[in-house]
Every structure is written in structure tokens, then in C-alpha cells.
C-alpha atoms as a PDB file:
ATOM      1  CA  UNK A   1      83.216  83.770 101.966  1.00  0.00           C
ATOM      2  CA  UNK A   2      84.909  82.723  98.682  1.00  0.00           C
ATOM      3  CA  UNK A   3      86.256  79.652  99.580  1.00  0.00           C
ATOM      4  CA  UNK A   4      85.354  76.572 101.368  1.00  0.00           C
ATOM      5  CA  UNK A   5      89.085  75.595 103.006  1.00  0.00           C
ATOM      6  CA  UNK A   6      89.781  72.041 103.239  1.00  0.00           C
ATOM      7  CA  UNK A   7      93.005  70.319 103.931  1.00  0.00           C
ATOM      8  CA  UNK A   8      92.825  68.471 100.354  1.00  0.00           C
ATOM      9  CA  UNK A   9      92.374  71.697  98.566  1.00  0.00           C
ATOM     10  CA  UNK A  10      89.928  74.657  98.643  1.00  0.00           C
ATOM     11  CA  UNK A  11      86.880  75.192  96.964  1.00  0.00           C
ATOM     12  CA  UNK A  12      85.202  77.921  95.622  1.00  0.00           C
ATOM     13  CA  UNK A  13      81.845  78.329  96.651  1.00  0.00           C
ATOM     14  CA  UNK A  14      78.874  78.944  93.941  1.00  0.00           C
ATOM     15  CA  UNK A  15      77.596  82.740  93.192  1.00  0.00           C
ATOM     16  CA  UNK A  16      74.379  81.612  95.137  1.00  0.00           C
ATOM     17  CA  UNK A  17      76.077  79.820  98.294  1.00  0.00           C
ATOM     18  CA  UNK A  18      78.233  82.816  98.587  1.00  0.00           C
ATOM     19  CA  UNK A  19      75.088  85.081  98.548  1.00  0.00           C
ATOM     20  CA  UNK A  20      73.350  82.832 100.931  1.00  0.00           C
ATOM     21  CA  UNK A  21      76.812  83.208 103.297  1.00  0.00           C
ATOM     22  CA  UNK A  22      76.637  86.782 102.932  1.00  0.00           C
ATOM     23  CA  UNK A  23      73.218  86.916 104.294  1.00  0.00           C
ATOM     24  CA  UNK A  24      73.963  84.486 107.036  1.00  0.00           C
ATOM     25  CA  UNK A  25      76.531  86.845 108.620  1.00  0.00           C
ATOM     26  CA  UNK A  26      74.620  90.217 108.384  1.00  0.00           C
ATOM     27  CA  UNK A  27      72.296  88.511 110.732  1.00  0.00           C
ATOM     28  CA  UNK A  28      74.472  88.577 113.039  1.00  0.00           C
ATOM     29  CA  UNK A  29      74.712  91.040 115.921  1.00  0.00           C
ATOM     30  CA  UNK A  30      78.462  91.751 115.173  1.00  0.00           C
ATOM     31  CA  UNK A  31      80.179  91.211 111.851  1.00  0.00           C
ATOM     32  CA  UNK A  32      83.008  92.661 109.367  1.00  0.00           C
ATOM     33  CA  UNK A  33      82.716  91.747 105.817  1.00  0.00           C
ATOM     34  CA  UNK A  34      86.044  92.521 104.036  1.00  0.00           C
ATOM     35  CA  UNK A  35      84.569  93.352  99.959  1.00  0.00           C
ATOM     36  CA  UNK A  36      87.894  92.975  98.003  1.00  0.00           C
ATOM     37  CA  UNK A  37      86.479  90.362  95.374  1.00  0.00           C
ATOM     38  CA  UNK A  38      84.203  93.136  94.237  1.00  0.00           C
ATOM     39  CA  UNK A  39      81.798  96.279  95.172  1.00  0.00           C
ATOM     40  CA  UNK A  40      78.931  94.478  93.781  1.00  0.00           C
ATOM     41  CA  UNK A  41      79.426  91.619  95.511  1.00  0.00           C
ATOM     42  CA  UNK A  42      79.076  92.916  98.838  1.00  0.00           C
ATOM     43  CA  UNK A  43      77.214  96.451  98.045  1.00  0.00           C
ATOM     44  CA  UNK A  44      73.618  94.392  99.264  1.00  0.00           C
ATOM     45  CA  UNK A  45      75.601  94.553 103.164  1.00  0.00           C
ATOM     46  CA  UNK A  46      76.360  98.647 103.247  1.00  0.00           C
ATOM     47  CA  UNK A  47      72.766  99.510 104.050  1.00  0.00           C
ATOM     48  CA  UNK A  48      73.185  96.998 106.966  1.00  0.00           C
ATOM     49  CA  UNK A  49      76.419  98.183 108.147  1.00  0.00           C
ATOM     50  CA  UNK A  50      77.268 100.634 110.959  1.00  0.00           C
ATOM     51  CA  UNK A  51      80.456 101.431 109.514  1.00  0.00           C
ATOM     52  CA  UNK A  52      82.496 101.381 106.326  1.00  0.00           C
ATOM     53  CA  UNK A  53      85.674 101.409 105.834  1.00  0.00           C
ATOM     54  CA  UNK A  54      87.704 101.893 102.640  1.00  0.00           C
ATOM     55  CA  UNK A  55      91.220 101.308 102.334  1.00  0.00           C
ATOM     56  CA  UNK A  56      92.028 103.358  99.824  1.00  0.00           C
ATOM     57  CA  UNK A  57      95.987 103.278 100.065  1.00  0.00           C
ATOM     58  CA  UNK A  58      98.116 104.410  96.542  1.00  0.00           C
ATOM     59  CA  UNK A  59      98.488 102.673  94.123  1.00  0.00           C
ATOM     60  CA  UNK A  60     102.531 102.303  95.124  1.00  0.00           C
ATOM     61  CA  UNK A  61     102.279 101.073  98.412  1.00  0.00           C
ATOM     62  CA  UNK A  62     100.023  98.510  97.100  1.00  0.00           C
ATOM     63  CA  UNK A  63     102.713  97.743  94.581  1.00  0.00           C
ATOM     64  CA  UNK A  64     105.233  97.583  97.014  1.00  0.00           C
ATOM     65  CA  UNK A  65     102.952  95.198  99.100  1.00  0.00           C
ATOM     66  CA  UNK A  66     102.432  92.888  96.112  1.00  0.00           C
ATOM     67  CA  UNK A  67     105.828  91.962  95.528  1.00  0.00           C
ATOM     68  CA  UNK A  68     107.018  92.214  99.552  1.00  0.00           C
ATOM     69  CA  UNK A  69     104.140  89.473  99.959  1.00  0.00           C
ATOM     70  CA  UNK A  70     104.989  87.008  97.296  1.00  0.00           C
ATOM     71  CA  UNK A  71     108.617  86.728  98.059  1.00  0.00           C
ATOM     72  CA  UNK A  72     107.795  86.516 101.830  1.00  0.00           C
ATOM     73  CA  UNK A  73     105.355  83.537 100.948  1.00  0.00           C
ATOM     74  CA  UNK A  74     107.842  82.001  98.332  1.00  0.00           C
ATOM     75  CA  UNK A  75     110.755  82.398 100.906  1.00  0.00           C
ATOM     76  CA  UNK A  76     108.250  80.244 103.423  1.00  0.00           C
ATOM     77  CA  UNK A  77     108.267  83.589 105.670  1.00  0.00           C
ATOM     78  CA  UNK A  78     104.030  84.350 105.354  1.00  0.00           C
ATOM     79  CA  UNK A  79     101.960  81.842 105.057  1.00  0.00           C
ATOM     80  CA  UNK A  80      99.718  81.688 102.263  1.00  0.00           C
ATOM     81  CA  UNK A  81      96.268  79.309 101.563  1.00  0.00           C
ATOM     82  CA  UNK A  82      97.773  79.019  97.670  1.00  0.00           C
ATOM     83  CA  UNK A  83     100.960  77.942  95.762  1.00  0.00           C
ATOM     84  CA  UNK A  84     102.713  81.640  95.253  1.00  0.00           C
ATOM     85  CA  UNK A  85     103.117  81.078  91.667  1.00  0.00           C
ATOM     86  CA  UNK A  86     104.359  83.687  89.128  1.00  0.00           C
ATOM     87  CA  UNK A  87     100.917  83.610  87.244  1.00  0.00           C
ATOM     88  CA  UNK A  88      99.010  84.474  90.797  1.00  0.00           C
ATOM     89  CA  UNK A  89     101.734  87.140  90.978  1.00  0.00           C
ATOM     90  CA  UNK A  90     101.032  88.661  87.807  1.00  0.00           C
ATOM     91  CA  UNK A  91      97.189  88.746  88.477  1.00  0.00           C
ATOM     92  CA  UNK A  92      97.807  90.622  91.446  1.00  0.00           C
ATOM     93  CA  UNK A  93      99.424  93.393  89.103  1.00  0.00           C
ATOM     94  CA  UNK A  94      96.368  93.147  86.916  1.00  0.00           C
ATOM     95  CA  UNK A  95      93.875  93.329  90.213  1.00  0.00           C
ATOM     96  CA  UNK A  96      95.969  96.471  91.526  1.00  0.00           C
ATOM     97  CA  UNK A  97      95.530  98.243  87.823  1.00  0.00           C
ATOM     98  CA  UNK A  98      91.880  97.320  87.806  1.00  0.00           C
ATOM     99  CA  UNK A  99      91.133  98.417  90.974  1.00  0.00           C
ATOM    100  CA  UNK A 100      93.196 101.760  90.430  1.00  0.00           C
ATOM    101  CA  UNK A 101      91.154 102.687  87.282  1.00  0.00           C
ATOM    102  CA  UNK A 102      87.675 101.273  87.569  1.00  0.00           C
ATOM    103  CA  UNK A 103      87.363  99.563  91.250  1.00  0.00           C
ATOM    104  CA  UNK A 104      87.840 102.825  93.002  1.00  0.00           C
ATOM    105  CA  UNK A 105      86.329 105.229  91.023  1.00  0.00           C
ATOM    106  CA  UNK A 106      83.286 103.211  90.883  1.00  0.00           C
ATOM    107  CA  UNK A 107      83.552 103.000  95.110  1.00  0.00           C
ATOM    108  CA  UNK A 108      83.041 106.324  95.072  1.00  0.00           C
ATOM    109  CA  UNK A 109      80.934 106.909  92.370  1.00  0.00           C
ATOM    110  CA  UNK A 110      78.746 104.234  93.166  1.00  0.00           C
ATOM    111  CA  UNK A 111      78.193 104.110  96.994  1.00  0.00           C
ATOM    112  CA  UNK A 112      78.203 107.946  97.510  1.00  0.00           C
ATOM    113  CA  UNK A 113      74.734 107.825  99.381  1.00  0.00           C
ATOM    114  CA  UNK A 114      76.777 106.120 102.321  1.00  0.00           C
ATOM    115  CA  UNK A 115      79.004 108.927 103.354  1.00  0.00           C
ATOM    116  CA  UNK A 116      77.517 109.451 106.173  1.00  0.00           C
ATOM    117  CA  UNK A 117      78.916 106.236 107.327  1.00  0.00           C
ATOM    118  CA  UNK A 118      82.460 105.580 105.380  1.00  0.00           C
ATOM    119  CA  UNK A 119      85.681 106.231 106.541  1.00  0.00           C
ATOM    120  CA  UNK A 120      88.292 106.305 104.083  1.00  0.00           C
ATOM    121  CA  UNK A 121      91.677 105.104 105.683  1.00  0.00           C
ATOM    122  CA  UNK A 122      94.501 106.294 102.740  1.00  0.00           C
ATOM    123  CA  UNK A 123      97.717 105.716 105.321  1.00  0.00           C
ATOM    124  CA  UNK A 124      98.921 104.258 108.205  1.00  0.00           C
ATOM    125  CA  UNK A 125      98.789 107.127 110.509  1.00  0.00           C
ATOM    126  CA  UNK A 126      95.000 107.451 109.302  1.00  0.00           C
ATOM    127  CA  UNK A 127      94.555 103.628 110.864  1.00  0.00           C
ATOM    128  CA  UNK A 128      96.075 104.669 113.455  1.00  0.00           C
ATOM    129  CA  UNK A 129      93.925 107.341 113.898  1.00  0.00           C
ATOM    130  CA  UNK A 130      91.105 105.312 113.855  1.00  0.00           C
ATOM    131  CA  UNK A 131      91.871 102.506 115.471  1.00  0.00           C
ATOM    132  CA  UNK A 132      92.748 105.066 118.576  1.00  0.00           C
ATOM    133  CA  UNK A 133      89.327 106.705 118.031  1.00  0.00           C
ATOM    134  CA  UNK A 134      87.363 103.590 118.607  1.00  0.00           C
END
């Protein structure tokens, strides 16, 4: 949605084409929108959606997951669509704090009127859960 891959680089698509993206999937039948770049940016899609799901896993395990995944893509193990640089490393720190203190709490805060339709999927036995549900 972000990004426009190309083999000479990616590019990052314009506020507007990524809105106009956004609209073009949610007109299809079937479609999963993964909202990580932002509530906001995707909140236009809940009212559409049959289901939401929040991974809301601690703030640890995402830690943990940070650094596992950069020195898995610097040691060539996982594949990654950027150079694994220390200064994407550090933002990734910054992202995690972010989204501990004000992404979250403004999920919840924000998008309370969908409850009816979110499940909230904190650790792996509660994806597993699901995933054996559906």
C-alpha cells in the first residue's frame, strides 16, 4: 500500500495514491488490510470490514522481535525489501515506544464503536485460538 516495489528501488506512493489504493481494495469481495503505518490511515476501512483484528502483543515480545529480525536480515537469514541499517533499527525502537504510549491507547480509545467486530489477539495461543476457530 506504501510502497510501489521495483527492482531499482521502491517508491513511496503519495498520501492521495495510497488513499485511492485503499479504496480500490475495499471493493473487493475479499480483502485484509494490515494498518501498522497508522490508525488514521486505515480507520476509513473498519466500517467496511467484517472483522478486526488487533495484535496487541507486549511491549517485550515486540522488543525481542525487533532485534531477532534485524540480525536475522543482517546475517542474510530473512529477507528484507530494505538495507537493515542501524538507523532503521533504531526507528523501530522509536515505532515500538510510540505505539506503546499513544498508538494503542488511541486504538482503543478511538475505534471503541467497533467492538462488536475486533478481536484482540495479545499471544500466541490466542492466534491459535483463532486461527482454529475460523
Amino acid at each position: 500500500m506504501v510502497w510501489k516495489r521495483h527492482k531499482s528501488g521502491d517508491i513511496r506512493r503519495t498520501e492521495q495514491e495510497m488513499k485511492d489504493f485503499l479504496e480500490e481494495i475495499v471493493q473487493i469481495e475479499a480483502w485484509i488490510i494490515e494498518g501498522v503505518h497508522g490508525e488514521e490511515w486505515v480507520a476509513s476501512t473498519f466500517g467496511k470490514a467484517d472483522e478486526i483484528v488487533f495484535l496487541d502483543s507486549s511491549y517485550s515480545v515486540r522488543t525481542y522481535r525487533i532485534i531477532r529480525r534485524f540480525l536475522l536480515q543482517k546475517l542474510g537469514i530473512e529477507a528484507a525489501h530494505y538495507q537493515p541499517t542501524f538507523h532503521i533499527f533504531r526507528k523501530m525502537f522509536k515505532w515500538n515506544r510510540h505505539f506503546e504510549e499513544v498508538g494503542k491507547p488511541n486504538f482503543y480509545e478511538n475505534y471503541d464503536m467497533y467492538r462488536d467486530k475486533l478481536v484482540v489477539i495479545k499471544t500466541s495461543k490466542d492466534l491459535l485460538n483463532y486461527i482454529n476457530s475460523r
